[in-house]
Protein backbone atom coordinates (compact mmCIF):
# COMPACT_ATOMS: atom_id res chain seq x y z
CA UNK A 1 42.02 -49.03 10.40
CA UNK A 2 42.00 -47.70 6.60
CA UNK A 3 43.81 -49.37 3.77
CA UNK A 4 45.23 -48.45 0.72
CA UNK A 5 42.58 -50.03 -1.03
CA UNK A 6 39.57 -49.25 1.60
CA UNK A 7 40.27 -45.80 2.31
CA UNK A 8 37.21 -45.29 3.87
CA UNK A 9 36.79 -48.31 6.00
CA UNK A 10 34.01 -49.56 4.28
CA UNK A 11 32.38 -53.31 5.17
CA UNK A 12 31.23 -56.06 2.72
CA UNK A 13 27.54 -55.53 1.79
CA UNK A 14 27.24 -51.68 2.81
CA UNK A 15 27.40 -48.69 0.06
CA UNK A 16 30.31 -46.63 -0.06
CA UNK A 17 30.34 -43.71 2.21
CA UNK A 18 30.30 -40.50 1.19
CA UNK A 19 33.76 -38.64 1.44
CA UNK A 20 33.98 -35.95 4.00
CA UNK A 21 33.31 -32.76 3.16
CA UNK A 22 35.75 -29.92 2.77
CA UNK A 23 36.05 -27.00 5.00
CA UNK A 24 34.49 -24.32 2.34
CA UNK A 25 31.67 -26.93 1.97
CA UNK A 26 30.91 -27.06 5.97
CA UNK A 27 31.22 -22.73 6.39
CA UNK A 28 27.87 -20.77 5.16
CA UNK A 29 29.16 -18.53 2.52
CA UNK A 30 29.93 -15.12 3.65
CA UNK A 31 26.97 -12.92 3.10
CA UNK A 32 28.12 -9.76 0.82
CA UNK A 33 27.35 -6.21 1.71
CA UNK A 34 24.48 -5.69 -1.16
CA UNK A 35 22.51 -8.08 0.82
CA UNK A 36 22.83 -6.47 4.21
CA UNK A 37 22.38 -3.04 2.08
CA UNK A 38 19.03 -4.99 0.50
CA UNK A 39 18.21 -5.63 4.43
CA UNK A 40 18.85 -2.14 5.61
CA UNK A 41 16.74 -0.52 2.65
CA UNK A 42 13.82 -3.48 2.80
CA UNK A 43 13.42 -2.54 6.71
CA UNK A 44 13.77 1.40 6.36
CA UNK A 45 10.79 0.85 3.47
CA UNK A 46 8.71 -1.39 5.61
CA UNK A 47 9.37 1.38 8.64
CA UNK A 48 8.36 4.18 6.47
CA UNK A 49 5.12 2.18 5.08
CA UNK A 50 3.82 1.31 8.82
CA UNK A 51 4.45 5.11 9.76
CA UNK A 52 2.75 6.35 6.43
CA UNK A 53 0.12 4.14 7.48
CA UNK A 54 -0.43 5.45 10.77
CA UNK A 55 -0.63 8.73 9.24
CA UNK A 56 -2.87 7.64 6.71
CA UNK A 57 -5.53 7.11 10.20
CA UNK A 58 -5.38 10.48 10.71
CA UNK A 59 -5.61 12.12 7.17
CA UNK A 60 -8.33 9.38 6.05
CA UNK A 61 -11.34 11.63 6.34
CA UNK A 62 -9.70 14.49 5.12
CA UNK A 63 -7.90 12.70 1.87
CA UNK A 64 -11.71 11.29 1.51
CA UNK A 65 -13.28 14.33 1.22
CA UNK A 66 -10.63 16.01 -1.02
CA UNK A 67 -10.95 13.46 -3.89
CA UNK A 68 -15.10 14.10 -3.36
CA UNK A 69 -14.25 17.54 -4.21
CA UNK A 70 -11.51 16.65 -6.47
CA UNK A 71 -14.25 14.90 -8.50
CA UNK A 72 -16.57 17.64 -8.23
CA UNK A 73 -19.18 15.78 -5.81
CA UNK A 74 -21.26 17.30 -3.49
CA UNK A 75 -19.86 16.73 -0.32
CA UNK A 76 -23.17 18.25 1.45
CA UNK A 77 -25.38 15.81 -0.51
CA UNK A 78 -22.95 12.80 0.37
CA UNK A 79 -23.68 13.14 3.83
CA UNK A 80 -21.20 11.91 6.71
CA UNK A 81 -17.71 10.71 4.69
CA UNK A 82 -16.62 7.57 6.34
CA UNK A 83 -13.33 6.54 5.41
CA UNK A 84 -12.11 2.51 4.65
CA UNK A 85 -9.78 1.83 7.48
CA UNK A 86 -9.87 -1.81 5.84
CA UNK A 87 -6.67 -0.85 3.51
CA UNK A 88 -5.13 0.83 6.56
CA UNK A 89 -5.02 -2.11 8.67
CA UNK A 90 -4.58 -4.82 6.28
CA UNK A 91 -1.51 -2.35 4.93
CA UNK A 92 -0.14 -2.83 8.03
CA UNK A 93 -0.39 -6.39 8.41
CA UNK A 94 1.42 -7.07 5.11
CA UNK A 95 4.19 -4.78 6.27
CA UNK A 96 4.76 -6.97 9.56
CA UNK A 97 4.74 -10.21 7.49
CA UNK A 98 6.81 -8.10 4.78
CA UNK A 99 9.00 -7.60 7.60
CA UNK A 100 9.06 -11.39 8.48
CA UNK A 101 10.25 -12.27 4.80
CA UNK A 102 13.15 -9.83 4.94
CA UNK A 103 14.73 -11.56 8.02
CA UNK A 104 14.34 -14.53 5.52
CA UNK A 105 16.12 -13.16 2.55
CA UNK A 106 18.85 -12.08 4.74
CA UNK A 107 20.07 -15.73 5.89
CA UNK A 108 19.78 -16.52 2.57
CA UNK A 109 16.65 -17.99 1.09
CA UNK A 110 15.88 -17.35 -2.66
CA UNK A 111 12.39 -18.01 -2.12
CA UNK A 112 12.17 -14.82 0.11
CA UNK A 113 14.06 -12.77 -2.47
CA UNK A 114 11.24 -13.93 -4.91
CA UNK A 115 8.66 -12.83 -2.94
CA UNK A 116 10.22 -9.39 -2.10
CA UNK A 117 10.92 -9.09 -5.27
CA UNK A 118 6.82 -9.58 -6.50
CA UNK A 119 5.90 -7.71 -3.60
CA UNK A 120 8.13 -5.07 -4.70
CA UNK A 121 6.99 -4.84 -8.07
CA UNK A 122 3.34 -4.60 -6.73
CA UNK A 123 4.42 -1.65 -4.95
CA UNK A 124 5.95 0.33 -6.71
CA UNK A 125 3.34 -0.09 -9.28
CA UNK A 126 1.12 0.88 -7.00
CA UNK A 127 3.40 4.28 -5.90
CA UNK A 128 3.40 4.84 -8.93
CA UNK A 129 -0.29 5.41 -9.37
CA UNK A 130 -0.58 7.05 -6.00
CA UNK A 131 1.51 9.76 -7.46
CA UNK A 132 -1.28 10.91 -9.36
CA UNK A 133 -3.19 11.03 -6.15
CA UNK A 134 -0.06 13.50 -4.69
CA UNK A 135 -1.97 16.72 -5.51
CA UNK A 136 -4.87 15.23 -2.91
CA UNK A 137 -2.38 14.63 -0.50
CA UNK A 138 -0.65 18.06 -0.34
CA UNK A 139 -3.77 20.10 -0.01
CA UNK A 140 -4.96 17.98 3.15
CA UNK A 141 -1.98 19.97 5.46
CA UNK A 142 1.10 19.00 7.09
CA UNK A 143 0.36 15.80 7.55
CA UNK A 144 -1.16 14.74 3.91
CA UNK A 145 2.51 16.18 2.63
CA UNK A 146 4.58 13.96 5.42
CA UNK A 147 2.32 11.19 4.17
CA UNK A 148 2.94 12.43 0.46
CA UNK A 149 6.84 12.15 1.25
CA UNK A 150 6.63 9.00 2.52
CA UNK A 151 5.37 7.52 -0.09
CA UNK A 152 8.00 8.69 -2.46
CA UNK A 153 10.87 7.73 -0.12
CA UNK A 154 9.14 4.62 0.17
CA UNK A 155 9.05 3.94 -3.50
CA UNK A 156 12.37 5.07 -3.96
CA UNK A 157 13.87 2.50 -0.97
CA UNK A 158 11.71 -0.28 -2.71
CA UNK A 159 13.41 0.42 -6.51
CA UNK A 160 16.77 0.09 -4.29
CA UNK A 161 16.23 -2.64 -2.38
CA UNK A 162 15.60 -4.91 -5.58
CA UNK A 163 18.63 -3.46 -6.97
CA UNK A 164 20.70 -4.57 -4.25
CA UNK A 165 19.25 -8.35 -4.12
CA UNK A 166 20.20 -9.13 -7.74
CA UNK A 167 23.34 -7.33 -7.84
CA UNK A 168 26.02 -10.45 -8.94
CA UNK A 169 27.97 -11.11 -5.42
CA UNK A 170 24.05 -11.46 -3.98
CA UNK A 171 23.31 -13.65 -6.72
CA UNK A 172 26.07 -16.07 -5.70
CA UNK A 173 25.33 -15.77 -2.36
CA UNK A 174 21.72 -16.58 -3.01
CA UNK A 175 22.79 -19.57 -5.13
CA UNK A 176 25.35 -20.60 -2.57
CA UNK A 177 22.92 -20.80 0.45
């Protein structure tokens, strides 16, 4: 039984305990629409990255020998062009675990809005010099312009996406969870 002067029912010897914690303090803040925009925008990117990737299999020999010509090497004296599928596949690995962070930033965790956020940088930097590979891309065919468009919608999505995680009701909701 609590008294007047021992609210909390505290014994002799033992610290005071804590006072219970409020309703607002027990409920997860609500989690604003920028961040489930952020979400939306961080998965369509990753989506169009693995599928520009899977192109990028089937244009690799082709975009290979394009810069060769673009760069006014003999193709004839290079021999067989083999393509680096190293990029390709390790590309697609960092958009699974790029995927993986996402789901991370969405509950909440800061940490995984930092890392999006490098990661983002890093790519669009990088977009931003594969524009001035676009040219290459266009004159392999159909598929080296999908690929081409990809890319841009990709960059685009990414520029959004960091938008969206810093707008202010994310930052509270970042600093609340």
């Amino acid at each position: 039984m609590t008294t007047p002067n021992d609210p909390y029912n505290q014994q002799p010897g033992y610290p005071p305990q804590a006072p219970p914690l409020s309703e607002s303090e027990l409920r997860r803040p609500a989690r604003p629409k920028s961040v489930d925009t952020a979400y939306l925008l961080w998965l369509i990117a990753a989506g169009l990255g693995i599928l520009g990737n899977l192109i990028g299999f089937a244009t690799a020999e082709a975009v290979a020998r394009q810069t060769l010509e673009a760069m006014n090497v003999d193709t004839s004296a290079v021999g067989a062009i083999q393509p680096s599928y190293g990029s390709l596949i390790f590309s697609l690995v960092v958009s699974v675990l790029w995927i993986l962070v996402v789901m991370q930033m969405r509950k909440g965790a800061n940490w995984a809005r930092i890392v999006l956020t490098v990661l983002g940088v890093l790519a669009i930097i990088g977009g931003l010099f594969g524009l001035v590979a676009i040219g290459i891309l266009f004159s392999v065919g159909f598929l080296g312009v999908i690929q081409a468009l990809l890319s841009l919608a990709q960059l685009v999505l990414t520029i959004a996406a960091i938008v969206f995680m810093f707008k202010a009701d994310s930052n509270q909701y970042f600093k609340a969870s």
